[in-house]
N, C-alpha and C. Protein backbone atom coordinates (compact mmCIF):
# COMPACT_ATOMS: atom_id res chain seq x y z
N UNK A 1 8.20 4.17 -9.01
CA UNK A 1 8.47 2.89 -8.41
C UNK A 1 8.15 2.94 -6.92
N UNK A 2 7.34 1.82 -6.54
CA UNK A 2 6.90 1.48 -4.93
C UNK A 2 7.95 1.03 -4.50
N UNK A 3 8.54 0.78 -3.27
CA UNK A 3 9.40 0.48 -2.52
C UNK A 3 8.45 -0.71 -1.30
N UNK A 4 8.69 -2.07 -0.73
CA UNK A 4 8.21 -2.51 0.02
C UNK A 4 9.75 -2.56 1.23
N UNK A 5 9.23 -2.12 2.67
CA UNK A 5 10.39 -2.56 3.50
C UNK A 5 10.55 -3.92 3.72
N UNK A 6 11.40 -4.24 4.51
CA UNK A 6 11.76 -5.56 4.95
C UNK A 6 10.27 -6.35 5.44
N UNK A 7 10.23 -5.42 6.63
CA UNK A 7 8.81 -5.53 7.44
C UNK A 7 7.61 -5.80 6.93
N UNK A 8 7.25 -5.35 5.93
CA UNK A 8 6.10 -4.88 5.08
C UNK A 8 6.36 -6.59 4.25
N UNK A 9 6.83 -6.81 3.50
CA UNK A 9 7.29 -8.29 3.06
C UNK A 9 7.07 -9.23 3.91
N UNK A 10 7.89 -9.02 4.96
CA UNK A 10 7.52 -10.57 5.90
C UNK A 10 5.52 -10.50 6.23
N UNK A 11 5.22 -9.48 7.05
CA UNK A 11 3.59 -9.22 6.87
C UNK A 11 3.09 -9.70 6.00
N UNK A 12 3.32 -9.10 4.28
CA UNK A 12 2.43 -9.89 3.37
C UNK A 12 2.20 -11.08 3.18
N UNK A 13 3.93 -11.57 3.39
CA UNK A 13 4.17 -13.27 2.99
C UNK A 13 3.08 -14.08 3.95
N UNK A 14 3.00 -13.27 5.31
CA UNK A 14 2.55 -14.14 6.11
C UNK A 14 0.76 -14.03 6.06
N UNK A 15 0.74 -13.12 5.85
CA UNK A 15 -1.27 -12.50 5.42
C UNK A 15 -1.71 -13.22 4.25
N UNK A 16 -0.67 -12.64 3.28
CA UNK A 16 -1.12 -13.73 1.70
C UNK A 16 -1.38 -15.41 1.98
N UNK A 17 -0.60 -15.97 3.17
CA UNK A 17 -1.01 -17.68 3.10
C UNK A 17 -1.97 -17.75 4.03
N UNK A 18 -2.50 -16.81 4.77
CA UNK A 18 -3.89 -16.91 5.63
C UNK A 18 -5.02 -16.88 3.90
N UNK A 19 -5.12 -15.81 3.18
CA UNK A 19 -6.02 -15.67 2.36
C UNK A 19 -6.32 -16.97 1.57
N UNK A 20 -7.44 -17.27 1.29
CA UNK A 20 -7.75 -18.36 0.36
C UNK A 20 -7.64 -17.38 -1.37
N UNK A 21 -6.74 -17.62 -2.11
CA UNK A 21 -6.60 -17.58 -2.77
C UNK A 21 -5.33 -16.39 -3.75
N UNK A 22 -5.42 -15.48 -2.08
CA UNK A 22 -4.55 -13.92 -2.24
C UNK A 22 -2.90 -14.45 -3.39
N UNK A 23 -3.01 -13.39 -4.02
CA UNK A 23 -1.63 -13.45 -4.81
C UNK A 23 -0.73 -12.01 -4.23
N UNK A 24 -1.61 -11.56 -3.43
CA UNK A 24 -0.43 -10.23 -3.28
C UNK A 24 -1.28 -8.95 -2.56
N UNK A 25 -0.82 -7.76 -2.12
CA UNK A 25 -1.86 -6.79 -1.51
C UNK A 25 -1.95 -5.64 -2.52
N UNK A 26 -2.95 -5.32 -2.81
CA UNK A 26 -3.26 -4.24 -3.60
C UNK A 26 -3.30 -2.65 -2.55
N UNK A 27 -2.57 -1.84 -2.86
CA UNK A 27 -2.64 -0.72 -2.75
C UNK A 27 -3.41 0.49 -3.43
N UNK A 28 -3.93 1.74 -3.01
CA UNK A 28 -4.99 2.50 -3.58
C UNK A 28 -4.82 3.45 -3.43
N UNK A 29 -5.27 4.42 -4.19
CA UNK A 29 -5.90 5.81 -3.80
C UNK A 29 -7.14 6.34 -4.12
N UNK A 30 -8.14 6.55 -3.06
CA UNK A 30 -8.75 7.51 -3.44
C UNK A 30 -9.24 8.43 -2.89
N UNK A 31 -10.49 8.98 -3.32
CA UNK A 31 -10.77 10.24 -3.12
C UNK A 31 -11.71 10.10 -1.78
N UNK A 32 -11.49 11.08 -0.68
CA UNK A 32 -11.80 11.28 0.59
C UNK A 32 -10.97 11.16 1.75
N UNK A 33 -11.50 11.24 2.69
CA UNK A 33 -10.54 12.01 3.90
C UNK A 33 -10.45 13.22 3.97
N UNK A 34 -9.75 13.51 5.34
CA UNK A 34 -9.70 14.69 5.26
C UNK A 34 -8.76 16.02 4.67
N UNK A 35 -7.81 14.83 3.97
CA UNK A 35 -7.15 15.83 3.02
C UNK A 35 -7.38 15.48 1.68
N UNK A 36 -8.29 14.93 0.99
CA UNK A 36 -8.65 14.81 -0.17
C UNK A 36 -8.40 13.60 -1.24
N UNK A 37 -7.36 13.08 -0.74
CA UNK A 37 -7.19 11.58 -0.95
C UNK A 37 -6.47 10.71 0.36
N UNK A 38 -7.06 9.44 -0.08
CA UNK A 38 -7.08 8.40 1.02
C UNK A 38 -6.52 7.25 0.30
N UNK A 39 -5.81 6.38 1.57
CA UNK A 39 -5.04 5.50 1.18
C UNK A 39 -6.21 4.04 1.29
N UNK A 40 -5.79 2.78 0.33
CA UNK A 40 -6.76 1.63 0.62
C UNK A 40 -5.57 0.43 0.21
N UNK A 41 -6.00 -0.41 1.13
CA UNK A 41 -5.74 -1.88 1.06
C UNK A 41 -6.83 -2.61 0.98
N UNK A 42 -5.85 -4.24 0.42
CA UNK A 42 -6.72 -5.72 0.43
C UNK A 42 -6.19 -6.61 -0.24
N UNK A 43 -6.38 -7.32 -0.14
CA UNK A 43 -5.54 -8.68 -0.60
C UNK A 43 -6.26 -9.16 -1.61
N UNK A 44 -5.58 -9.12 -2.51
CA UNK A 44 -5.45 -9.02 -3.87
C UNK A 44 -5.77 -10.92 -4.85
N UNK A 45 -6.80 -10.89 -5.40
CA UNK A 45 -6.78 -12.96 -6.08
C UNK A 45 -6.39 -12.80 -7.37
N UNK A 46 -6.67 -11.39 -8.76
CA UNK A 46 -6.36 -10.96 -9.70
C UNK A 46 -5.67 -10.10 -9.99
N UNK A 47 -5.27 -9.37 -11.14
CA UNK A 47 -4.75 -8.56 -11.45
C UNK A 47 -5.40 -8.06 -12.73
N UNK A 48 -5.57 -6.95 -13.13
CA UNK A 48 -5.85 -6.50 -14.18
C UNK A 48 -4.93 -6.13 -15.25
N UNK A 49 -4.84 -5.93 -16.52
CA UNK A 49 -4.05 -5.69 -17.61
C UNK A 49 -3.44 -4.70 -17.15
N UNK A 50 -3.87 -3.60 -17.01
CA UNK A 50 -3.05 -2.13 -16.47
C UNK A 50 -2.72 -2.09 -15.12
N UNK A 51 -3.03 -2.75 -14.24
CA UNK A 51 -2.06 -2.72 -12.74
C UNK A 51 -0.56 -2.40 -12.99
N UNK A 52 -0.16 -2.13 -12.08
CA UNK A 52 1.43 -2.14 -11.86
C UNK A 52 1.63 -2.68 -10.90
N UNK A 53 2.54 -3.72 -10.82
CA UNK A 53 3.13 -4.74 -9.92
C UNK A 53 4.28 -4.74 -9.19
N UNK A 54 4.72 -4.40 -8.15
CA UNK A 54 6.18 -4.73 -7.55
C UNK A 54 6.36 -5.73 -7.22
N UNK A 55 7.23 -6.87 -7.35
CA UNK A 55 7.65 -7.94 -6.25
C UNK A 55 9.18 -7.35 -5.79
N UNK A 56 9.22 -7.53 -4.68
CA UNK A 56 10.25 -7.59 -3.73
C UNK A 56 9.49 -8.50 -2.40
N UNK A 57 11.10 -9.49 -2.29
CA UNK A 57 10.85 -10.50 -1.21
C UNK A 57 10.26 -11.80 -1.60
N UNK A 58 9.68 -11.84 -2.37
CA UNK A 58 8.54 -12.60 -2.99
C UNK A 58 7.15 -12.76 -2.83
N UNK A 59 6.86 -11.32 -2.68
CA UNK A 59 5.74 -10.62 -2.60
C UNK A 59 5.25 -10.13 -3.59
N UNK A 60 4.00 -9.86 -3.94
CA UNK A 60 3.31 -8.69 -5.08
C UNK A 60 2.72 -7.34 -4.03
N UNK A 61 3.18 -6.65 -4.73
CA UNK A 61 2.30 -4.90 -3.91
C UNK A 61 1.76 -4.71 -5.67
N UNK A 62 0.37 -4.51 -5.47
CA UNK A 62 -0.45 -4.34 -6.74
C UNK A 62 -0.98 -2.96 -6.88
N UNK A 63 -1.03 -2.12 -7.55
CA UNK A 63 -1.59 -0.56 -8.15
C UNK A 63 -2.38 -0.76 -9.11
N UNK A 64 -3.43 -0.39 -9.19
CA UNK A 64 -4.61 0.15 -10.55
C UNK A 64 -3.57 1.11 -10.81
N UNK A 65 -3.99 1.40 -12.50
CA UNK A 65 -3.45 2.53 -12.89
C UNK A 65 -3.38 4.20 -12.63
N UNK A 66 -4.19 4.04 -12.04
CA UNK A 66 -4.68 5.97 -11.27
C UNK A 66 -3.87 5.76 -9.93
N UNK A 67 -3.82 4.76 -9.24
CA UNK A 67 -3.53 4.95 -8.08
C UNK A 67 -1.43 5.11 -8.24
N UNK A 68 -1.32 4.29 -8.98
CA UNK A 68 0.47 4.33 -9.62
C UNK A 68 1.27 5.48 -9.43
N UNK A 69 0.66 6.24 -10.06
CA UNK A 69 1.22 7.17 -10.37
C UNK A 69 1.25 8.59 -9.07
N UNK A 70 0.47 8.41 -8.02
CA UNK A 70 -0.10 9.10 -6.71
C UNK A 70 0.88 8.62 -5.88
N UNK A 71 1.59 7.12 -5.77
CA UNK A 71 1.86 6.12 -5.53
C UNK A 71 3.35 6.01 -5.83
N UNK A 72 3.70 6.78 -6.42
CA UNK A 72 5.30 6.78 -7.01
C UNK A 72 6.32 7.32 -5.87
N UNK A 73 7.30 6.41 -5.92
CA UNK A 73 8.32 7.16 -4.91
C UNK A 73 8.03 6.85 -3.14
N UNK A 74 7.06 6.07 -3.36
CA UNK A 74 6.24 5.88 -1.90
C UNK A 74 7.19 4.44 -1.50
N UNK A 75 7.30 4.23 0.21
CA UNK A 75 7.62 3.24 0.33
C UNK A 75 5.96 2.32 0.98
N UNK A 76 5.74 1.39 1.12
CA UNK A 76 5.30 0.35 1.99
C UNK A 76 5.82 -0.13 3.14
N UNK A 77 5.23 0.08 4.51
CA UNK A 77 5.88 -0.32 5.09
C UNK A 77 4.79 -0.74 6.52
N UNK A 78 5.61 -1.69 7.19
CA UNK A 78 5.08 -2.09 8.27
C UNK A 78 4.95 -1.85 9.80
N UNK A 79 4.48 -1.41 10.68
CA UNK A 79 4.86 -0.08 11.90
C UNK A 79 3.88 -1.49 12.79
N UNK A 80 4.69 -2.06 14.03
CA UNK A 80 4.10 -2.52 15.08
C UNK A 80 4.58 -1.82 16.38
N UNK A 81 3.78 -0.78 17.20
CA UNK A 81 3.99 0.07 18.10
C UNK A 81 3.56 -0.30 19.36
N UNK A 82 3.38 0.52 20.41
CA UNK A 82 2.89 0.63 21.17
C UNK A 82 1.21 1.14 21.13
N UNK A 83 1.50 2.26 19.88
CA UNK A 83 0.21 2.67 19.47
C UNK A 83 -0.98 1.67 18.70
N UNK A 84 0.19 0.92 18.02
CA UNK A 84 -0.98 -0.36 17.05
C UNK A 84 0.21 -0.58 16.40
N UNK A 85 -0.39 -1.22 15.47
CA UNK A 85 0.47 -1.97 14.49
C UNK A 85 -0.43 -2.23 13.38
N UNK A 86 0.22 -2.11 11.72
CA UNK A 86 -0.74 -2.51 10.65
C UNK A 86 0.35 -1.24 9.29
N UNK A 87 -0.09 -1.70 7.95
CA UNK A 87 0.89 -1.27 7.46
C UNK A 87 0.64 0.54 7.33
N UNK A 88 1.70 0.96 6.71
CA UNK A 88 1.86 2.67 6.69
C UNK A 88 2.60 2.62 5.12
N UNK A 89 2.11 4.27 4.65
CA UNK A 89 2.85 4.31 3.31
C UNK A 89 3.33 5.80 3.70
N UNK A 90 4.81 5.38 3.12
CA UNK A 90 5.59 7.14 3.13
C UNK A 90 5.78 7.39 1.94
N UNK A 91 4.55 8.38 1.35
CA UNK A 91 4.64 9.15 0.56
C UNK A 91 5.41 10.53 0.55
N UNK A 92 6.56 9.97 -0.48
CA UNK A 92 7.29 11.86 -0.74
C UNK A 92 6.13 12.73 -1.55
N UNK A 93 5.33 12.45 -1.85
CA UNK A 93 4.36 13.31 -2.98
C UNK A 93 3.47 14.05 -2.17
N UNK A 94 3.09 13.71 -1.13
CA UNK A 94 1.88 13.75 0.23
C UNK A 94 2.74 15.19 0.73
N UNK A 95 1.52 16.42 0.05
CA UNK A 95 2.08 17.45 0.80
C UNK A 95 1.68 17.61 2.17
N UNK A 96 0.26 17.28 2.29
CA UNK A 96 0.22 17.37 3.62
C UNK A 96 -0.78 16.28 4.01
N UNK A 97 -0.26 15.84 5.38
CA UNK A 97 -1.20 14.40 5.94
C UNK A 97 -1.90 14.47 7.16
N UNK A 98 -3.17 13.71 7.52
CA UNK A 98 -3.71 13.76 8.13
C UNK A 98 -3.38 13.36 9.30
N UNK A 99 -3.61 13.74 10.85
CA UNK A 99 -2.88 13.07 11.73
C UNK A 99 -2.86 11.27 11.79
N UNK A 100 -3.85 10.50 11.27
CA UNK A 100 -3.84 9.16 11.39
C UNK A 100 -2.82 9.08 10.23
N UNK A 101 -2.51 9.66 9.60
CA UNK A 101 -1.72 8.98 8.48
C UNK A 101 -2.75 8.49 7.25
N UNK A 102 -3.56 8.23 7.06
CA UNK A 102 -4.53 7.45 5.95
C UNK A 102 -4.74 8.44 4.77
N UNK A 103 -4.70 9.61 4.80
CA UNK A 103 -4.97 10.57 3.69
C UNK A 103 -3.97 11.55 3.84
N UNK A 104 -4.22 12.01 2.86
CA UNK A 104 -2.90 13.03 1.67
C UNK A 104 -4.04 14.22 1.09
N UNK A 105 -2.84 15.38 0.95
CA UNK A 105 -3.25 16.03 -0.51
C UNK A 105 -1.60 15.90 -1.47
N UNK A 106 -2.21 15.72 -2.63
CA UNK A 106 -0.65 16.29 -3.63
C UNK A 106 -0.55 17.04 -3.85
């Protein structure tokens, strides 16, 4: 199970009614970076049969099926800093991460 924060919710709600047509943000994994998998976003108009879906807030956070399961136990969340701002995922599975944060190994 994905976890979305507070933060991460209000963001989508407010990104999803900019999109012409968005139902929700799709989350990803794949392969590259520099630790071997990499994280992906985008705003999401479908869903496929095998996705996995969270709503919290009244939001959708969307997973393909490969990415789900990489993806488990992770929260979503939203970070506006001094450094930048834009969303972040805390993966407990992510043995080790790259300094930007964007890639993992498991």
């Amino acid at each position: 199970m994905v976890t979305v924060s507070e933060m991460a919710q209000k963001k989508i709600h407010e990104l999803v009614q900019e999109e012409k047509d968005a139902i929700g943000l799709r989350v990803y994994v794949k392969g590259g970076g520099c630790h071997g998998y990499q994280y992906g976003m985008s705003f999401e108009t479908k869903t496929a049969d095998d996705d996995t879906i969270v709503e919290a807030g009244g939001v959708k956070v969307i997973m393909d099926s490969q990415s789900a399961p990489l993806l488990a136990g992770s929260e979503v969340d939203y970070v506006d800093s001094v450094q930048g701002s834009g969303f972040a995922i805390k993966n407990p599975q992510a043995k080790t991460t790259c300094g930007c944060g964007s890639s993992f190994s498991a």
